[in-house]
Protein backbone atom coordinates (compact mmCIF):
# COMPACT_ATOMS: atom_id res chain seq x y z
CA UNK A 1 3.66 -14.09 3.39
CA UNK A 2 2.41 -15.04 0.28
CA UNK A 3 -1.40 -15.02 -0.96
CA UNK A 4 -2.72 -17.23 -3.02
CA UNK A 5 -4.42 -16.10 -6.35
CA UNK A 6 -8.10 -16.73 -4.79
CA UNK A 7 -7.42 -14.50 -1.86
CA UNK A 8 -5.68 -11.43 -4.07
CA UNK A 9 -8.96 -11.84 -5.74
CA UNK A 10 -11.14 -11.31 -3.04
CA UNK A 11 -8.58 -7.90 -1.52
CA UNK A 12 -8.84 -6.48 -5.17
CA UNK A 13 -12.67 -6.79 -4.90
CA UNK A 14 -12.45 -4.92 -1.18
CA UNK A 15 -9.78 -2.49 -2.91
CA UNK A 16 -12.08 -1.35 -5.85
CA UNK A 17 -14.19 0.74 -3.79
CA UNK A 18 -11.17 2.22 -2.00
CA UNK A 19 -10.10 5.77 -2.00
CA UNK A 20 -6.36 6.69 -2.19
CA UNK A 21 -5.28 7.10 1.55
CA UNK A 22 -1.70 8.01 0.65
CA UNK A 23 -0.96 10.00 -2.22
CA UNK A 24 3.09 10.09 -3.83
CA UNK A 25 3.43 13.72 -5.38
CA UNK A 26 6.77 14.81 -7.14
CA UNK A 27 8.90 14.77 -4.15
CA UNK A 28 8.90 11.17 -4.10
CA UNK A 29 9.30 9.27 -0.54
CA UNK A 30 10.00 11.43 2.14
CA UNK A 31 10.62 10.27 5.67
CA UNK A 32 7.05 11.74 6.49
CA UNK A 33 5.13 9.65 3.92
CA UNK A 34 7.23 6.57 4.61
CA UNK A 35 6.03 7.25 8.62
CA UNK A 36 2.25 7.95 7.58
CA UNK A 37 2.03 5.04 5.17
CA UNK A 38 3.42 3.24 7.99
CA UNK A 39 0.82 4.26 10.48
CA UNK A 40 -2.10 3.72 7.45
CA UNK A 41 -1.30 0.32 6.61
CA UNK A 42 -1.04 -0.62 10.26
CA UNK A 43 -4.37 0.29 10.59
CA UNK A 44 -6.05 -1.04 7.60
CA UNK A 45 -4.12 -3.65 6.10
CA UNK A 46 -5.40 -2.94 2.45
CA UNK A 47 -4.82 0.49 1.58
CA UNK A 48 -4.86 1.97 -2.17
CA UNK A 49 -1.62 4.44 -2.96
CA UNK A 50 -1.75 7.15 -6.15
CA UNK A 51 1.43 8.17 -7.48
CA UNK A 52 1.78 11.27 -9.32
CA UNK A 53 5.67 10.48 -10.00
CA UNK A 54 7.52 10.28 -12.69
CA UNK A 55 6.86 7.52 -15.39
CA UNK A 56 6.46 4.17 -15.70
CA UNK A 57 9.31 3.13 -14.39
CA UNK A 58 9.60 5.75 -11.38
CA UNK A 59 6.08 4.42 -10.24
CA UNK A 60 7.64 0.94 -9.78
CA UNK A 61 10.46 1.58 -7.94
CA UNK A 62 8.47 3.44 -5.63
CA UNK A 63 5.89 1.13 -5.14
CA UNK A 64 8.82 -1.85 -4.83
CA UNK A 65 10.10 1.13 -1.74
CA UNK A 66 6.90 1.04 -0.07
CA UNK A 67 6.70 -2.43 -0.11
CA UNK A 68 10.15 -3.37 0.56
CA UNK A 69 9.71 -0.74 3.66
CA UNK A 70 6.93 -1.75 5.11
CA UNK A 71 7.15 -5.67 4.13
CA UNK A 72 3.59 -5.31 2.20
CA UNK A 73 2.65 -6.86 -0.96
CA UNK A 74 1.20 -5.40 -4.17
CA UNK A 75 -1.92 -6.95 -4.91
CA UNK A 76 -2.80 -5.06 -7.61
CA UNK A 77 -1.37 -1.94 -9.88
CA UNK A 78 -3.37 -0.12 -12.48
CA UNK A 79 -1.88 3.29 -13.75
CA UNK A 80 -0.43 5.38 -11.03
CA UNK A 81 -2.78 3.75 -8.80
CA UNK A 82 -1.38 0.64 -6.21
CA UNK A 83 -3.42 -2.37 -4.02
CA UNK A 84 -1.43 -2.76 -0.91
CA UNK A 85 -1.84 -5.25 1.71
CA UNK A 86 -0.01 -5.82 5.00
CA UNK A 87 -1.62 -8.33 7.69
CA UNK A 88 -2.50 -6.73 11.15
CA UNK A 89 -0.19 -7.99 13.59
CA UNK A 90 -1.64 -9.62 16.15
CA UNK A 91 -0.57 -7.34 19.10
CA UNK A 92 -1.06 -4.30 17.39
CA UNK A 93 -2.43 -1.11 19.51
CA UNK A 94 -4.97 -0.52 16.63
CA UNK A 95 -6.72 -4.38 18.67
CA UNK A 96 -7.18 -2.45 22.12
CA UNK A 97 -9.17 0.22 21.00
């Protein structure tokens, strides 16, 4: 899916007042973060992502994992700090409650 530039906009105006939900320390992606980002974005589509990895380069490739694992899109990337965004799909549990 892709967004236009009016509506990546709007998600890095929600995003600003965002705290990190997930946080990438040295060890990189680990089977457990890949599982808890999962379960975080699920729930609320827009989630911001620090990385304390690496440099410049390390930081990409493991925001390009997250997103290429998860099918999300990077909205927005400033630092070591990431804009996520996944739609809810429609069936989701996360609908029910």
């Amino acid at each position: 899916m892709s967004l236009t530039e009016q509506q990546k906009k709007h998600l890095r105006g929600l995003g600003h007042k965002l705290k990190p939900v997930i946080m990438v320390g040295s060890k990189g992606l680990s089977k457990a973060l890949l599982d808890e980002f999962e379960r975080s974005i699920a729930h609320h589509e827009l989630i911001k992502v620090k990385l304390s990895v690496g440099d410049h380069e390390t930081r990409d490739q493991a925001i390009g994992a997250l997103c290429e694992h998860s099918h999300a899109q990077l909205i927005q990337r400033v630092g070591n700090m990431a804009l996520l965004f996944r739609k809810r799909k429609k069936n989701s549990a996360f609908e029910t409650l």
